[in-house]
Protein backbone atom coordinates (compact mmCIF):
# COMPACT_ATOMS: atom_id res chain seq x y z
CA UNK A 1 -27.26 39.21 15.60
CA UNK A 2 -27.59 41.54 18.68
CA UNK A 3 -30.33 43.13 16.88
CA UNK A 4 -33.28 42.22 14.75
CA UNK A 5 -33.33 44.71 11.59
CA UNK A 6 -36.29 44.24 9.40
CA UNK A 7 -36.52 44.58 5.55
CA UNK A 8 -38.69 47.77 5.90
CA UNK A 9 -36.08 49.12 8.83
CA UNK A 10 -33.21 47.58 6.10
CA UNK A 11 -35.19 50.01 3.14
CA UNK A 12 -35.72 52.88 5.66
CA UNK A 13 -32.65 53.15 7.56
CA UNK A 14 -30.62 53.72 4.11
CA UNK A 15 -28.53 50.71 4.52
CA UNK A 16 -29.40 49.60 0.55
CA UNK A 17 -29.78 51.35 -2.52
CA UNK A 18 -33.09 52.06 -2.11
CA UNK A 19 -32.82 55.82 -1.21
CA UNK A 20 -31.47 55.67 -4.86
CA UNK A 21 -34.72 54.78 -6.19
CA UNK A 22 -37.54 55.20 -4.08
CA UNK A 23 -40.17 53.90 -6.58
CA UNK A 24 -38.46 50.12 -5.80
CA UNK A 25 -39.18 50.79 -2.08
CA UNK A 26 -43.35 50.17 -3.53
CA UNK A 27 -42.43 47.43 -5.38
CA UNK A 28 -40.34 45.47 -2.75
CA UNK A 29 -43.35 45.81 0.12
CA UNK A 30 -45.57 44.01 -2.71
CA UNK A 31 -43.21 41.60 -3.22
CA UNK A 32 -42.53 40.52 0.70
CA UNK A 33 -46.76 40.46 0.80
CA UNK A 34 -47.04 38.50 -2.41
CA UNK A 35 -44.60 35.66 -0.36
CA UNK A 36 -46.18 35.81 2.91
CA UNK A 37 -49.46 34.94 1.51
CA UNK A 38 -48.16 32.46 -0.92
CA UNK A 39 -46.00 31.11 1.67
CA UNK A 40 -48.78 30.28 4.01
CA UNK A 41 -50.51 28.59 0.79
CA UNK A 42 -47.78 26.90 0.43
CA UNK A 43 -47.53 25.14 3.86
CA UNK A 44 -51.09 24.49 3.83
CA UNK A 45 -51.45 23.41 0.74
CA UNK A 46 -51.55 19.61 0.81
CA UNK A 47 -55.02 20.62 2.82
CA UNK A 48 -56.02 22.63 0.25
CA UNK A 49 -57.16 20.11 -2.62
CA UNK A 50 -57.97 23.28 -5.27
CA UNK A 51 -54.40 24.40 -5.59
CA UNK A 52 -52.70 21.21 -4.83
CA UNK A 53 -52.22 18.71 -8.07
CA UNK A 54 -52.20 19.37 -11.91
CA UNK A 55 -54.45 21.80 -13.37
CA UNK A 56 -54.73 19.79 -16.84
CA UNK A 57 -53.27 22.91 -19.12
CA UNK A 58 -50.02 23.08 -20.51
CA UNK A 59 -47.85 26.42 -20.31
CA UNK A 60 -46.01 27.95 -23.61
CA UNK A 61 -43.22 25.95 -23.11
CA UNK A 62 -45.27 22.72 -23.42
CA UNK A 63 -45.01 22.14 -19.42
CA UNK A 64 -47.80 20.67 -18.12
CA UNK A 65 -49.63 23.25 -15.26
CA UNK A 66 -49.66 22.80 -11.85
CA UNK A 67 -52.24 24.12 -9.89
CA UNK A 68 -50.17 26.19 -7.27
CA UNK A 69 -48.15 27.25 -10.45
CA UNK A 70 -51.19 29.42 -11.68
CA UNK A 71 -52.37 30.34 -8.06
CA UNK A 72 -48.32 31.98 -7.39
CA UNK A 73 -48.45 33.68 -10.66
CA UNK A 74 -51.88 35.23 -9.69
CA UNK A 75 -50.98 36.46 -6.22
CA UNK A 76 -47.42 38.11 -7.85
CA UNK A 77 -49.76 39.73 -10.63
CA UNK A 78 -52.00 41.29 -7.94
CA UNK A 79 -49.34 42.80 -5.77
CA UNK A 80 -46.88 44.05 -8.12
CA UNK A 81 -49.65 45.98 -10.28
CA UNK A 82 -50.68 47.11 -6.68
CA UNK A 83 -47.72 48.74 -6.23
CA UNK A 84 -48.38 51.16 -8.76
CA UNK A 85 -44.92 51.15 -9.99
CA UNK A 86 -44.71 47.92 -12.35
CA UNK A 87 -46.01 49.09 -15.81
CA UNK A 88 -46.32 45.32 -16.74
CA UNK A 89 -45.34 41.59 -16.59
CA UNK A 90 -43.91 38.82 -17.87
CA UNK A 91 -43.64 35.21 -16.28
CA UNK A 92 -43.18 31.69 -17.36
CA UNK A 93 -47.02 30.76 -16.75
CA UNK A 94 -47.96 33.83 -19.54
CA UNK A 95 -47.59 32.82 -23.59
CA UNK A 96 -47.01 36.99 -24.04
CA UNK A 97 -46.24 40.19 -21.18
CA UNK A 98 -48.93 41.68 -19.49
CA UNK A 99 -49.03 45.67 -19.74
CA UNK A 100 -51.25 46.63 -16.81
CA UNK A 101 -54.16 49.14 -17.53
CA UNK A 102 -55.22 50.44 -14.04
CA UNK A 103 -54.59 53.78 -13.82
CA UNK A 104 -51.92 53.87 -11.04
CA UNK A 105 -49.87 51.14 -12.72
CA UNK A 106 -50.10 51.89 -16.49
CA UNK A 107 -47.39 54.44 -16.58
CA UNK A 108 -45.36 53.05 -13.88
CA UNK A 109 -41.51 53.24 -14.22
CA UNK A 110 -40.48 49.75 -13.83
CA UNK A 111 -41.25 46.14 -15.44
CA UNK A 112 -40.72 42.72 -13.74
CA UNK A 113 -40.16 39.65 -15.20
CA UNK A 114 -40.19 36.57 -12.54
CA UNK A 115 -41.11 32.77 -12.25
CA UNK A 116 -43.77 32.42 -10.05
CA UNK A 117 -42.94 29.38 -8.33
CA UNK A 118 -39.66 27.49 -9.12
CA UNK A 119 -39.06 23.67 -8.36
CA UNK A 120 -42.97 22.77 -9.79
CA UNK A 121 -42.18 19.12 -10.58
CA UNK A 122 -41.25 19.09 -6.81
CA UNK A 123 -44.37 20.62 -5.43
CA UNK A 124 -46.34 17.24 -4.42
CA UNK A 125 -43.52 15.87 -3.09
CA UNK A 126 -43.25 18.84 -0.33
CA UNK A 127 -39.35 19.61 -1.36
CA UNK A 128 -38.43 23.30 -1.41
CA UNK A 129 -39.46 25.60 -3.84
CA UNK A 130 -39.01 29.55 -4.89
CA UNK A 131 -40.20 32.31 -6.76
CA UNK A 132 -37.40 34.46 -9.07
CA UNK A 133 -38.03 38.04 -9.57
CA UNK A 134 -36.15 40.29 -12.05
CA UNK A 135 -37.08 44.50 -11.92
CA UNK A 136 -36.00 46.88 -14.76
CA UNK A 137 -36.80 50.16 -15.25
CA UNK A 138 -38.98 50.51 -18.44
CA UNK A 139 -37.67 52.15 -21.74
CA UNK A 140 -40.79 53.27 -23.71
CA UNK A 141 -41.78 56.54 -22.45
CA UNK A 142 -44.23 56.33 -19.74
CA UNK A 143 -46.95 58.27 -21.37
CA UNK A 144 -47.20 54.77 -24.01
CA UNK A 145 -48.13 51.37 -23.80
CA UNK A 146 -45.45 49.07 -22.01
CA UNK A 147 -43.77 47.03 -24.68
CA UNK A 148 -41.89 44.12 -25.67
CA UNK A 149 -38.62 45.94 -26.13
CA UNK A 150 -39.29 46.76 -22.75
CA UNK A 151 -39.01 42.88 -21.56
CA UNK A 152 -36.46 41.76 -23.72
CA UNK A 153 -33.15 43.85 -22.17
CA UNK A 154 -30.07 42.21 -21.34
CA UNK A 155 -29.47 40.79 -17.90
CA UNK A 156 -26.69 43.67 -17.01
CA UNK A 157 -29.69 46.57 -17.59
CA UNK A 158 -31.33 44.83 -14.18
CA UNK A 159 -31.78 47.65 -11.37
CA UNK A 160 -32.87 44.59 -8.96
CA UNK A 161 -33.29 40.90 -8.89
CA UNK A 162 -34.08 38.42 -5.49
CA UNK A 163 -35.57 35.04 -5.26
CA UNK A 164 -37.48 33.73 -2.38
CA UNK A 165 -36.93 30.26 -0.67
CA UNK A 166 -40.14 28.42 0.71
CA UNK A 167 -38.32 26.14 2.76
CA UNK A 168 -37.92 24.74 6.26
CA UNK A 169 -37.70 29.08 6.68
CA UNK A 170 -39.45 31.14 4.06
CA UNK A 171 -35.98 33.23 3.06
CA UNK A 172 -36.01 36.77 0.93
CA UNK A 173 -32.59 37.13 -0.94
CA UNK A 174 -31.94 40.14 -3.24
CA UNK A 175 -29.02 42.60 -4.90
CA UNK A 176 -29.91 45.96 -5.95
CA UNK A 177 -26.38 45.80 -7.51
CA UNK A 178 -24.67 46.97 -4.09
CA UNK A 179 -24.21 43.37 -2.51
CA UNK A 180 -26.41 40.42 -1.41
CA UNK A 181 -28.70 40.20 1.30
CA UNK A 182 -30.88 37.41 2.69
CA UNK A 183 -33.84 38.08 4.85
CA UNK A 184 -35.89 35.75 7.23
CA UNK A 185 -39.20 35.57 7.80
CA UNK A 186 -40.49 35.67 11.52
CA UNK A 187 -43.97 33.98 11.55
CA UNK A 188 -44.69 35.48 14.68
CA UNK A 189 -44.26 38.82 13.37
CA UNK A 190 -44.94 38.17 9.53
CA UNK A 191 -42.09 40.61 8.79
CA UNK A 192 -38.65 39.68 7.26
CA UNK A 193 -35.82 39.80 9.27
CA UNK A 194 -31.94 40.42 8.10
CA UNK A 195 -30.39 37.04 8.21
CA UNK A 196 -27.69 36.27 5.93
CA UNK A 197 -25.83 40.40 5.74
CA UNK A 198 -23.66 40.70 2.68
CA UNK A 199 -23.99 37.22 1.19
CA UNK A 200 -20.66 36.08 -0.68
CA UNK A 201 -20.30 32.50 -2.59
CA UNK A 202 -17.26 30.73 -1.41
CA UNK A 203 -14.60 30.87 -4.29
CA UNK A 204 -14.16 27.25 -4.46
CA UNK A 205 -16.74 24.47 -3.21
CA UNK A 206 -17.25 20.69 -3.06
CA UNK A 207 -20.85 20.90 -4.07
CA UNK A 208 -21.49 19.69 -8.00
CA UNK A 209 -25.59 20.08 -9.00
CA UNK A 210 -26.35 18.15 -12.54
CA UNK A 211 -28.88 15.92 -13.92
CA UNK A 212 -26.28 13.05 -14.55
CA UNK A 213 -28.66 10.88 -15.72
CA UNK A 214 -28.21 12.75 -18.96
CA UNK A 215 -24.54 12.13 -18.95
CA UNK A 216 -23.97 10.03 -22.04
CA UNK A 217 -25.64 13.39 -23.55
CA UNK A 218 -22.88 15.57 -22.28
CA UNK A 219 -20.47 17.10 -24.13
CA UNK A 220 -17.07 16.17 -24.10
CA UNK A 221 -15.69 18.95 -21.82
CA UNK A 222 -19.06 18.87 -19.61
CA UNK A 223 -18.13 15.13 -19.11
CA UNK A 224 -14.76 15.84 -18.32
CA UNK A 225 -16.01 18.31 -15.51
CA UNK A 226 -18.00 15.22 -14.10
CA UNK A 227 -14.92 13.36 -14.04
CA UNK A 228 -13.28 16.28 -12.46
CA UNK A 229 -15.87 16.27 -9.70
CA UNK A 230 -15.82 12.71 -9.39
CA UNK A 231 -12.04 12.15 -9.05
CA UNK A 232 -9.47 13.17 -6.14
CA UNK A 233 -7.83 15.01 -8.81
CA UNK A 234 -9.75 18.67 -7.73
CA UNK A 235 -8.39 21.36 -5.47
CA UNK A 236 -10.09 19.72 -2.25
CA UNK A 237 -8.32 16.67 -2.95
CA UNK A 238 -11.04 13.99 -2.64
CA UNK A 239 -14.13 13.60 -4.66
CA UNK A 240 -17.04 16.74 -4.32
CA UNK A 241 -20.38 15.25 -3.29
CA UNK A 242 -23.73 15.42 -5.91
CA UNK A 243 -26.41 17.56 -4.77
CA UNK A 244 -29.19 17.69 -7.40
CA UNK A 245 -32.66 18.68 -5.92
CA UNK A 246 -34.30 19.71 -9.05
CA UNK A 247 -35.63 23.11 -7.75
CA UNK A 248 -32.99 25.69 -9.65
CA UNK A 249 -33.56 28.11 -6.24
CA UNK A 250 -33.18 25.30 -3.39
CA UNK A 251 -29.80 24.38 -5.58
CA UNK A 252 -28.44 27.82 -6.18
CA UNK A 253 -28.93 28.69 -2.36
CA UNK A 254 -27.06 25.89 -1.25
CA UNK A 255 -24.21 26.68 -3.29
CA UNK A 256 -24.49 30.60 -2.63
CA UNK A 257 -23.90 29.68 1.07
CA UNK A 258 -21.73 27.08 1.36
CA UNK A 259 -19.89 27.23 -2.37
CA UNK A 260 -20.85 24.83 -5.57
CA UNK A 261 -22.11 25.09 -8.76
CA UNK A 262 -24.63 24.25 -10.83
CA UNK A 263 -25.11 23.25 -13.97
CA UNK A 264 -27.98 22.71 -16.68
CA UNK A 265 -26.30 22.42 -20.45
CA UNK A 266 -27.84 21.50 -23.58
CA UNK A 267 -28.32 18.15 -24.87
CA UNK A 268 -29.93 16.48 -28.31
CA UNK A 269 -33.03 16.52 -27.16
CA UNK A 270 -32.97 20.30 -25.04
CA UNK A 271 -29.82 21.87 -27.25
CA UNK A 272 -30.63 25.50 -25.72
CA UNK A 273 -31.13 23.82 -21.95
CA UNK A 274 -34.28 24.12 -20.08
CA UNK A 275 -33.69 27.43 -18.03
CA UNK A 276 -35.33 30.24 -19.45
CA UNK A 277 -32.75 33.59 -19.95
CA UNK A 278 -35.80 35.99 -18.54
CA UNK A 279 -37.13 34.45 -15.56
CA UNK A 280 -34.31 32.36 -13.90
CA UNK A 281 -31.23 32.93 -15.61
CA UNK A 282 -30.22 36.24 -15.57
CA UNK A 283 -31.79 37.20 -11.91
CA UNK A 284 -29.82 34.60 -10.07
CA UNK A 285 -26.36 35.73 -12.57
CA UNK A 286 -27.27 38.91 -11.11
CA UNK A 287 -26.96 37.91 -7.70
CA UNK A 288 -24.11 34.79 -8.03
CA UNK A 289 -21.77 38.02 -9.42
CA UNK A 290 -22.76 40.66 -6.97
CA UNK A 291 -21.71 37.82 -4.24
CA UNK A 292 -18.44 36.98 -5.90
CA UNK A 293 -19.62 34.30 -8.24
CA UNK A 294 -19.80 33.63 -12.08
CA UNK A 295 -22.62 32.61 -14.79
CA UNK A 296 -22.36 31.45 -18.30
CA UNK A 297 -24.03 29.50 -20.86
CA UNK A 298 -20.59 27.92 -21.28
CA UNK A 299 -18.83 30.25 -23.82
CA UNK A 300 -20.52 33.64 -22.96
CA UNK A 301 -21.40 36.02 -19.87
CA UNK A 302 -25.59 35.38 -19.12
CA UNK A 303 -26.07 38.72 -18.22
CA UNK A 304 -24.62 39.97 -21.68
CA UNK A 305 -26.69 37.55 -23.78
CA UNK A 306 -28.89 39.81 -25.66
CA UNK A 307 -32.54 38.46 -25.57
CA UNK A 308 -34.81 37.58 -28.79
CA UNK A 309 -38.25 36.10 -27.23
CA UNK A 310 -39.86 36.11 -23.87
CA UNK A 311 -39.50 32.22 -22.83
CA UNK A 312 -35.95 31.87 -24.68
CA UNK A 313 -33.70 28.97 -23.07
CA UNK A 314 -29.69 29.06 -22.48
CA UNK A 315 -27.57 26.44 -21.01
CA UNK A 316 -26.71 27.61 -17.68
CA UNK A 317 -24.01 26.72 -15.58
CA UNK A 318 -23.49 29.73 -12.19
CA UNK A 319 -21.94 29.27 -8.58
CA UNK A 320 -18.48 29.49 -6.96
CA UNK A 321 -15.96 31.46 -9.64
CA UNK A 322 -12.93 28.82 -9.55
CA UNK A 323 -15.71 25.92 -10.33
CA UNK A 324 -16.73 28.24 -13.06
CA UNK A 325 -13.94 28.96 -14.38
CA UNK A 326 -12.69 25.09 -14.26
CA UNK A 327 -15.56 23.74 -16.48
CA UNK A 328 -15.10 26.71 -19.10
CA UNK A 329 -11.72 25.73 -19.92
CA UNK A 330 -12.48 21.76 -20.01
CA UNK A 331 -15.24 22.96 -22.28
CA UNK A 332 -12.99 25.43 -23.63
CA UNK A 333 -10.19 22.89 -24.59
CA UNK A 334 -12.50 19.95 -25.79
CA UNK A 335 -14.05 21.79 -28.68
């Protein structure tokens, strides 16, 4: 690019959504801090022995802790109730929301949902991991206590939702529902740069991202799709290529660049999947459509699934549309 535009030139210049709502403008500049400082924890953290390693807990899911897992959520807690426009929280490390009581933030206009840092198995094995933010405005009145009717909307009522990538590049992507954009972050200047300009998924891909070491689990159609993947019998003619990294970010931003899909269905033991609908699902459907893309639990749109608890699962399958599409009628025709 001939010229380096910066998220807060990006927010300032009017070249988003944000003139639209200026509140987000707060919450966005809290965000970018909260991933600076984590991602410079992050890069120093097999010198860092306190937040490195299991913290012996287990979340509400039954997942054990790790220590970085608590020390993300904390720094993401801080900022966003600093930006005194997030009436409250909810994230995967949390058995119930938080409704912030400082005065600035307690009748804020917005609530954010997000999972603090993505990929956790992967953490002491220094493979790339995210965080996955989801912002909607509130719908209690602002004069009351935030709510749990005020965490539990569908995917579709989300004015924003971004991940970032802590990576060989630390990497801010985000749709306010106008298009995707990925931002960089310069080191030298600690300020996020506009990388990746209106982001679109390739239609079609040869990238295929599934645990198939529960294949024999699979259903009928899923294994099908395998098959599919496996054969020269797809639209590229020879057989895609398996890339499974186990961090859900590191595998959708592969795909979102250079076209796949991924998938995570339920099985015996996991018959909702392992993805929760709050914190990863819907924020990355949110994005995957706005750049051309689909996501499903297999029969149903994500971002119309109507929520009924904080940490529910869905089976998740999102990326390229024609992939999409292709596994929904295998599944689709093998019922």
């Amino acid at each position: 690019m001939s010229k380096v535009i910066t998220l807060t030139q990006f927010i300032n210049n009017g070249k988003s959504d944000f003139c639209e709502s200026v509140e987000l403008v707060g919450i966005f500049n809290e965000i970018a801090r909260a991933a600076i400082v984590l991602s410079e924890d992050i890069r120093k953290a097999g010198l860092k022995s306190h937040i490195l390693g299991k913290i012996g807990s287990t979340n509400v899911q039954g997942e054990e802790q790790q220590k970085l897992d608590v020390h993300a959520d904390n720094i993401f807690k801080k900022h966003l109730e600093l930006s005194g426009e997030v009436c409250g929280i909810a994230s995967e490390e949390n058995d119930s929301y938080i409704a912030f009581s400082s005065k600035g933030a307690m009748h804020g206009k917005y609530v954010v949902l997000f999972d603090p840092l993505d990929g956790s198995s992967n953490i002491d094995v220094n493979v790339s991991i995210g965080t996955i933010f989801s912002i909607y405005k509130r719908i209690s009145p602002s004069d009351a206590k935030v709510g749990l009717a005020d965490m539990l909307q569908k995917g579709s009522e989300q004015m924003s939702s971004g991940y970032i990538l802590y990576g060989p590049s630390t990497m801010l992507v985000f749709t306010m529902g106008s298009g995707v954009n990925g931002f960089t972050l310069d080191p030298s200047s600690g300020e996020f740069c506009l990388s990746h300009p209106k982001m679109q998924i390739p239609a079609d891909g040869r990238f295929y991202a599934i645990n198939e070491g529960n294949l024999n689990d699979f259903s009928q159609g899923l294994k099908a799709y395998v098959c599919y993947c496996q054969s020269s019998e797809n639209q590229s003619g020879k057989p895609y290529s398996g890339r499974y990294i186990g961090s859900l970010v590191a595998d959708f931003h592969r795909n979102l660049i250079k076209g796949g899909i991924y998938i995570y269905p339920g099985i015996s033991s996991s018959p909702e999947g392992r993805l929760r609908l709050l914190y990863e699902c819907n924020p990355l459907a949110f994005i995957a459509e706005q750049a051309g893309g689909l996501a499903t639990n297999g029969f149903e749109r994500i971002l119309s699934i109507e929520p009924s608890a904080l940490h529910q699962r869905v089976p998740y399958i999102v990326g390229s549309k024609n992939m999409v599409k292709k596994v929904m009628s295998l599944i689709s025709t093998s019922k």
